[in-house]
Protein backbone atom coordinates (compact mmCIF):
# COMPACT_ATOMS: atom_id res chain seq x y z
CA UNK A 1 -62.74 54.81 -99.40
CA UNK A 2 -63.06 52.82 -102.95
CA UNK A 3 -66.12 50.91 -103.30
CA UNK A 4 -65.61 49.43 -106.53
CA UNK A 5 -64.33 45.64 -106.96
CA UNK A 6 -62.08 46.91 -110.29
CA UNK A 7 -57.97 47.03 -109.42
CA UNK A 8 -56.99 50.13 -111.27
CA UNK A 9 -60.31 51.32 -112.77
CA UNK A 10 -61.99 54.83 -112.94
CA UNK A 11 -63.03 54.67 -108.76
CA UNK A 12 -59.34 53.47 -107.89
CA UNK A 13 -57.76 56.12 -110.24
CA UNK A 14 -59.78 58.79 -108.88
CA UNK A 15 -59.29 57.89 -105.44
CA UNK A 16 -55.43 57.78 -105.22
CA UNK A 17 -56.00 61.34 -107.42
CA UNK A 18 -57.63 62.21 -104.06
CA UNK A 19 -55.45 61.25 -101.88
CA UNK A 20 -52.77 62.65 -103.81
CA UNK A 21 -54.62 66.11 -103.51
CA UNK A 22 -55.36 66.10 -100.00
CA UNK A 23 -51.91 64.84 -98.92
CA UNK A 24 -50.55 68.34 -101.15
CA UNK A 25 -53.15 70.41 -99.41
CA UNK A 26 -52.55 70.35 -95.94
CA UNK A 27 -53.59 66.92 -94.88
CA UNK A 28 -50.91 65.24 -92.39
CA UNK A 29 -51.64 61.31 -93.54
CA UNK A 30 -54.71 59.73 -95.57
CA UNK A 31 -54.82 55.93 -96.29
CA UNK A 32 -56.36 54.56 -99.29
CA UNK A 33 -59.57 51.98 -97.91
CA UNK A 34 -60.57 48.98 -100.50
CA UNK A 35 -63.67 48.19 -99.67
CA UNK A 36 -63.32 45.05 -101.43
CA UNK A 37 -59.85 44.14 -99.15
CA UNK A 38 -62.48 43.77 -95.83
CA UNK A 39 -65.13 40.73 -95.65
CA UNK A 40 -68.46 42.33 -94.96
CA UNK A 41 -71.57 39.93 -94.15
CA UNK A 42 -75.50 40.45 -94.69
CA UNK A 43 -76.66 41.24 -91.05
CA UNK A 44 -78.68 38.51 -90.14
CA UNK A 45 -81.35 40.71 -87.82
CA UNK A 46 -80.55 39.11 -84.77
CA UNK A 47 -80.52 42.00 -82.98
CA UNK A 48 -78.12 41.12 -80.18
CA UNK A 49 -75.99 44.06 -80.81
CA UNK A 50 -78.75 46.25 -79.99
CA UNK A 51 -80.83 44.45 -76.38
CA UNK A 52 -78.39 42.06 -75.26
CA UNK A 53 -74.95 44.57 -75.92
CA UNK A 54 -73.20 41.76 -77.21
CA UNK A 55 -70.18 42.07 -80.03
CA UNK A 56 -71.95 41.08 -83.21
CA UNK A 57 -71.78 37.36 -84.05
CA UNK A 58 -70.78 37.44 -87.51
CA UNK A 59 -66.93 36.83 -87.78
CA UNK A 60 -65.63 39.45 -90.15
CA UNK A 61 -64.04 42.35 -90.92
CA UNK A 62 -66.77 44.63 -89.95
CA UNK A 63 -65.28 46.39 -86.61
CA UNK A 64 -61.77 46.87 -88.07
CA UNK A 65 -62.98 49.19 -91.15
CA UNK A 66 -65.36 50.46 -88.77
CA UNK A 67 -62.23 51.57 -86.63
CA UNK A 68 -60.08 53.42 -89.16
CA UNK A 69 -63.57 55.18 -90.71
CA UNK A 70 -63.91 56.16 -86.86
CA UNK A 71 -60.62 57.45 -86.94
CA UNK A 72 -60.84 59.09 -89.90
CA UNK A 73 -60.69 63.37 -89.53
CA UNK A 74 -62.62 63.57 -93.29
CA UNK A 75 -63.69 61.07 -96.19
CA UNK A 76 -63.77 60.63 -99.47
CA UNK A 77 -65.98 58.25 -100.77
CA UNK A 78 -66.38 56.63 -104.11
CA UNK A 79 -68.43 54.10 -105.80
CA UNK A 80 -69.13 53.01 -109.11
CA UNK A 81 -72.90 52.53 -110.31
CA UNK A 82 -74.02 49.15 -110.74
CA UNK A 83 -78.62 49.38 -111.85
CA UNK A 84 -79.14 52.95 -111.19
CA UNK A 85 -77.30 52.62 -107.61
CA UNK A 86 -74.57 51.38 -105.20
CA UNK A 87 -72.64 48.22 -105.44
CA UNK A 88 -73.89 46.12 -102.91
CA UNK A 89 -70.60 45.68 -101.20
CA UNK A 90 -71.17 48.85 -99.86
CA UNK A 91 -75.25 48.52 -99.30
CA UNK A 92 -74.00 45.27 -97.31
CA UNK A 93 -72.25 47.34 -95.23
CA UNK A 94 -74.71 50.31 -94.37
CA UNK A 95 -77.27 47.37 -93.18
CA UNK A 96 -75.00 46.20 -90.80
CA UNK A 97 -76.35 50.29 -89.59
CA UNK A 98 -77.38 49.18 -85.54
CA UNK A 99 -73.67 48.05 -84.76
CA UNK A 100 -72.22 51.28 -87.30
CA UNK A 101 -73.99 53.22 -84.53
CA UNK A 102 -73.07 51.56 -81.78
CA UNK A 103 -69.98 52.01 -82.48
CA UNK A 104 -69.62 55.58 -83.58
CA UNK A 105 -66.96 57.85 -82.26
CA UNK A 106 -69.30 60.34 -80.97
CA UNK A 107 -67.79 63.05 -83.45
CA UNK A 108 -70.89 63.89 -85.62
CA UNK A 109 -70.52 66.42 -88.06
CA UNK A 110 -67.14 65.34 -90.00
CA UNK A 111 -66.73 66.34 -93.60
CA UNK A 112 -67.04 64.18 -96.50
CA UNK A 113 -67.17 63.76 -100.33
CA UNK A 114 -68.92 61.89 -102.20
CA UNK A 115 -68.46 60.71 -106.05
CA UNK A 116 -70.62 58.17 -107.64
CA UNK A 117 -69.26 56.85 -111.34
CA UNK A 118 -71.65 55.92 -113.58
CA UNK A 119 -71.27 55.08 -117.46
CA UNK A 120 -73.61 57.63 -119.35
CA UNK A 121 -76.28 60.09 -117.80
CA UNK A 122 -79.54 58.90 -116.67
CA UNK A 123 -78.36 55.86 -115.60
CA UNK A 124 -77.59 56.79 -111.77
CA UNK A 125 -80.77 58.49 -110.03
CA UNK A 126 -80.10 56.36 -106.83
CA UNK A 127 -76.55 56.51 -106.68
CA UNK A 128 -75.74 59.49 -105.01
CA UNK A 129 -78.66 59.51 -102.47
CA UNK A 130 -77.58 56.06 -101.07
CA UNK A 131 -73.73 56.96 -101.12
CA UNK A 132 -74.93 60.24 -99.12
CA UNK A 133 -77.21 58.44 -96.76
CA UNK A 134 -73.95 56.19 -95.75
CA UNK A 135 -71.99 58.77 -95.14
CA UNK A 136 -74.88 60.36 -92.77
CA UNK A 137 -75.36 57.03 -90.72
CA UNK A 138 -71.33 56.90 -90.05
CA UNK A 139 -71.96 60.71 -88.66
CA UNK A 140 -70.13 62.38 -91.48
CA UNK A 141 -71.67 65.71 -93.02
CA UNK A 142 -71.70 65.84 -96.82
CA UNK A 143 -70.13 69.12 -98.14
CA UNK A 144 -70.18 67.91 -101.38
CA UNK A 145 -71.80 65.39 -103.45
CA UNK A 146 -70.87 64.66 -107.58
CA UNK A 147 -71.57 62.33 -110.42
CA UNK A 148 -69.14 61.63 -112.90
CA UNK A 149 -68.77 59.57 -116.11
CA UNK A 150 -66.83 56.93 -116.92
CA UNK A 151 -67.20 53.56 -118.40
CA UNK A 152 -63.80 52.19 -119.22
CA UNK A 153 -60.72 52.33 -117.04
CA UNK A 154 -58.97 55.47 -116.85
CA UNK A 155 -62.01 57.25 -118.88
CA UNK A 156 -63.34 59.71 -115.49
CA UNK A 157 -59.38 61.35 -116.18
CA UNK A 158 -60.96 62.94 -119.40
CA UNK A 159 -64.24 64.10 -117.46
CA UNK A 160 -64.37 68.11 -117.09
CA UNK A 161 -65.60 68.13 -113.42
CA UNK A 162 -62.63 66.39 -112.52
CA UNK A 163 -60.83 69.70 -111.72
CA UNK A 164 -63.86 70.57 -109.59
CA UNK A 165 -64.13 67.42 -107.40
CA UNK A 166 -60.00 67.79 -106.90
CA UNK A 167 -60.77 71.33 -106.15
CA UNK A 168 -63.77 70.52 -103.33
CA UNK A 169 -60.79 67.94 -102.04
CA UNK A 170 -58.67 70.58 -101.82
CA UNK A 171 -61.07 73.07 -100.07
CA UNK A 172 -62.28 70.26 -97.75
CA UNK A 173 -58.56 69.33 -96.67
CA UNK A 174 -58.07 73.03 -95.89
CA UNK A 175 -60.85 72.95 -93.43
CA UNK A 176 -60.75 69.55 -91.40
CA UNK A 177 -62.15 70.21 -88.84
CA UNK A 178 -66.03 71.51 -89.40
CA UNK A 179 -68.02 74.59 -88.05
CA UNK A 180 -70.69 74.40 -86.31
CA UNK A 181 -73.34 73.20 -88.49
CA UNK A 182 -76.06 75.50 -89.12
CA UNK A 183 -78.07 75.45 -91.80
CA UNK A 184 -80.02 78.53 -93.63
CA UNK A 185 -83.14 78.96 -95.25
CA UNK A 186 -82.81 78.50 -99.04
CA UNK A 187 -83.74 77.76 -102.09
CA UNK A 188 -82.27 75.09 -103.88
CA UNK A 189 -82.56 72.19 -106.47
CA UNK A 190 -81.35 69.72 -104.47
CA UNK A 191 -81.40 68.96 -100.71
CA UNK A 192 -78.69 71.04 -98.95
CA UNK A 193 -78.61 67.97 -96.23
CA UNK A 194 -77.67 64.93 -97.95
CA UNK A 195 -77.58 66.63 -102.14
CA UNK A 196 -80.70 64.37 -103.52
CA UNK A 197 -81.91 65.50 -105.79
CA UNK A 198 -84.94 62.73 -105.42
CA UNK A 199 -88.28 64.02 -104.18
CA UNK A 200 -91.11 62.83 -102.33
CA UNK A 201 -94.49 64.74 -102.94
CA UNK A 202 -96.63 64.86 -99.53
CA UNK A 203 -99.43 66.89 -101.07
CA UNK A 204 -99.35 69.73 -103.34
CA UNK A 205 -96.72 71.56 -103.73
CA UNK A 206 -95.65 70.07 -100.22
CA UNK A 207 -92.80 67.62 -101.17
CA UNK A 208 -89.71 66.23 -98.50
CA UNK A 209 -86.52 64.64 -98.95
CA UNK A 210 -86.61 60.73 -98.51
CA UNK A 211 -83.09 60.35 -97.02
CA UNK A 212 -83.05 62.80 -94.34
CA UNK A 213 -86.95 63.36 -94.68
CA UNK A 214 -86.79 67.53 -94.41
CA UNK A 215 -89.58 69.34 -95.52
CA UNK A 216 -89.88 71.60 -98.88
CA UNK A 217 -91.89 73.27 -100.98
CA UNK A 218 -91.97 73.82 -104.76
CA UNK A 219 -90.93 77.18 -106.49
CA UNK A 220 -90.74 77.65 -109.89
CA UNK A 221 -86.97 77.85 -109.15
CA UNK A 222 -86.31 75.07 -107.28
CA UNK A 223 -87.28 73.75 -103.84
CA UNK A 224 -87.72 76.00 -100.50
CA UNK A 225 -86.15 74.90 -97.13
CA UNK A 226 -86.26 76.19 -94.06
CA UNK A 227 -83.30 76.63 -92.02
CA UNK A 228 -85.10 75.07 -88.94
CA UNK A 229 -86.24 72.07 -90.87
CA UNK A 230 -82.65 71.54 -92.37
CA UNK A 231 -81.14 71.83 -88.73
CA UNK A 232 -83.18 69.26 -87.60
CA UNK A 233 -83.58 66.49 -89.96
CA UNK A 234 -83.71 63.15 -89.65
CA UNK A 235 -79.68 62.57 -89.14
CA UNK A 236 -79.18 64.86 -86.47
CA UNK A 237 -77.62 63.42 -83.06
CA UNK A 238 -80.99 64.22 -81.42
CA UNK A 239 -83.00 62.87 -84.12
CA UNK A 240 -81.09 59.53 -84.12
CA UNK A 241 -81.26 59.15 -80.23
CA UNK A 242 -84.81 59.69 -80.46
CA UNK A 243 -85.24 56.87 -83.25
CA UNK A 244 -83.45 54.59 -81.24
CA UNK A 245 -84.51 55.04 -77.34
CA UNK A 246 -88.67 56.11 -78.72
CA UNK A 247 -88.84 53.36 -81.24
CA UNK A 248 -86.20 50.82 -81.91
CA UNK A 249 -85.43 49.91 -78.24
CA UNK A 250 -89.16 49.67 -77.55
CA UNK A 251 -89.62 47.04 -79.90
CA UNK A 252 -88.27 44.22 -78.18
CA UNK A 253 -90.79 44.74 -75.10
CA UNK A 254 -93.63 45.86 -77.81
CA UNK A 255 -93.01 41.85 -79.56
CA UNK A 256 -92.92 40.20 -75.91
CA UNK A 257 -96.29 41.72 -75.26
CA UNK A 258 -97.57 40.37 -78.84
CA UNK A 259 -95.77 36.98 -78.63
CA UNK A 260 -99.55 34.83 -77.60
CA UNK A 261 -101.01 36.82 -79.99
CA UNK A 262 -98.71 36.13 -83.09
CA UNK A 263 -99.15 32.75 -81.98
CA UNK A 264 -102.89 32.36 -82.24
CA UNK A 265 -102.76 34.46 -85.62
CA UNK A 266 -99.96 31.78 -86.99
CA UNK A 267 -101.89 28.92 -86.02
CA UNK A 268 -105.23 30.01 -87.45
CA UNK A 269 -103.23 30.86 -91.05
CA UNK A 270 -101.79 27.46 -90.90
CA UNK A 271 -98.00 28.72 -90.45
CA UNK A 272 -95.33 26.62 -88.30
């Protein structure tokens, strides 16, 4: 899938190079997605979708790219960097997360790429974290994660990790459909979940990722994980269930109970 508004610029040239690759290594049909050819809209926070069950009001294309990406074995995502992160064509559509969950296909654990495009280094901390955190809420695993350079069209084809992201295409394309995933203990400098390499320090030398929220600590080589933290981070089927049935659902009755209250509070501020 292309996230990038540009016809024919470095995300659309690296893209069909993908597809291209896959369709050569063992991959039976792949379709090129435009984000930009599907009308997404800001989710409004009704939250219909989620207590009343209801197909969400907005009128666009939202549950027809939801059903090819549902229908999709493995993905390859890429995005452009637009202020240090993701276009917000595709930050529109991760918000619209309640229904992407309603309506996933149950088969968590599907492989994807991701490749964020940025102009020069330094300039793209948040890219790959958010384009990773997508691909977790849509229930795909992330088996590898790059950043690439390119500022005018066609420039990424001169990049030299453009053999290796064809190459992790290739490998992924080989293996469609994904072992069981189990993660080990390891050392790493970057999270083996979701590839941030963004940090949040607890206490110490006590730190966790923020997109998956597993647990580390600082080595002088990198970060330790445990296996059982990484099997059960925050993206995990069970985690997610929990999220939803232990907190989400339980805030409509939590607000009913708190409805006089809010009441008195607004009128004693002054707010209508």
């Amino acid at each position: 899938m292309i996230a990038s508004e540009r016809k024919r610029g470095n995300s659309d040239c690296l893209g069909r190079l993908a597809l291209q690759e896959a369709l050569e290594n063992g991959a039976d049909s792949g379709e090129l997605l435009y984000l930009r050819d599907f009308q997404i809209k800001q989710c409004q926070g009704c939250l219909n979708c989620l207590f009343k069950g209801m197909e969400c009001k907005l009128k666009d294309d939202l549950y027809r790219l939801l059903e090819r990406l549902n229908a999709a074995d493995l993905l390859f995502l890429v995005a452009p960097t637009y202020v240090l992160s993701i276009p917000g064509s595709l930050k529109l559509l991760l918000d619209r997360y309640l229904v992407i969950h309603e309506q996933g296909n149950g088969q968590w654990g599907r492989p994807a790429i991701s490749v964020g495009i940025a102009a020069l280094p330094n300039w793209f901390q948040f890219q790959a974290p958010l384009m990773n955190l997508f691909l977790l809420a849509l229930g795909f695993r992330v088996v590898d994660s790059y950043v690439t350079y390119g500022a005018g069209q066609g420039e990424i084809l001169l990049e030299d990790n453009l053999s290796e992201i064809l190459s992790a295409v290739r490998e992924m394309c080989r293996h469609p459909v994904p072992p069981p995933v189990k993660f080990e203990s390891q050392l790493s400098s970057f999270c083996p979940v979701d590839h941030s390499t963004l940090f949040e320090r607890i206490e110490g030398n006590h730190y966790r990722c923020p997109v998956c929220l597993t647990p580390c600590e600082q080595r002088p080589n990198g970060f330790y994980f445990r296996g059982e933290d990484l099997n059960n981070h925050r993206w995990t089927p069970a985690r997610v269930k929990d999220h939803f049935d232990n907190w989400i659902l339980k805030t409509g009755p939590r607000f009913r109970e708190r409805v006089r209250e809010i009441y008195r509070k607004k009128k004693e501020l002054g707010l209508r």
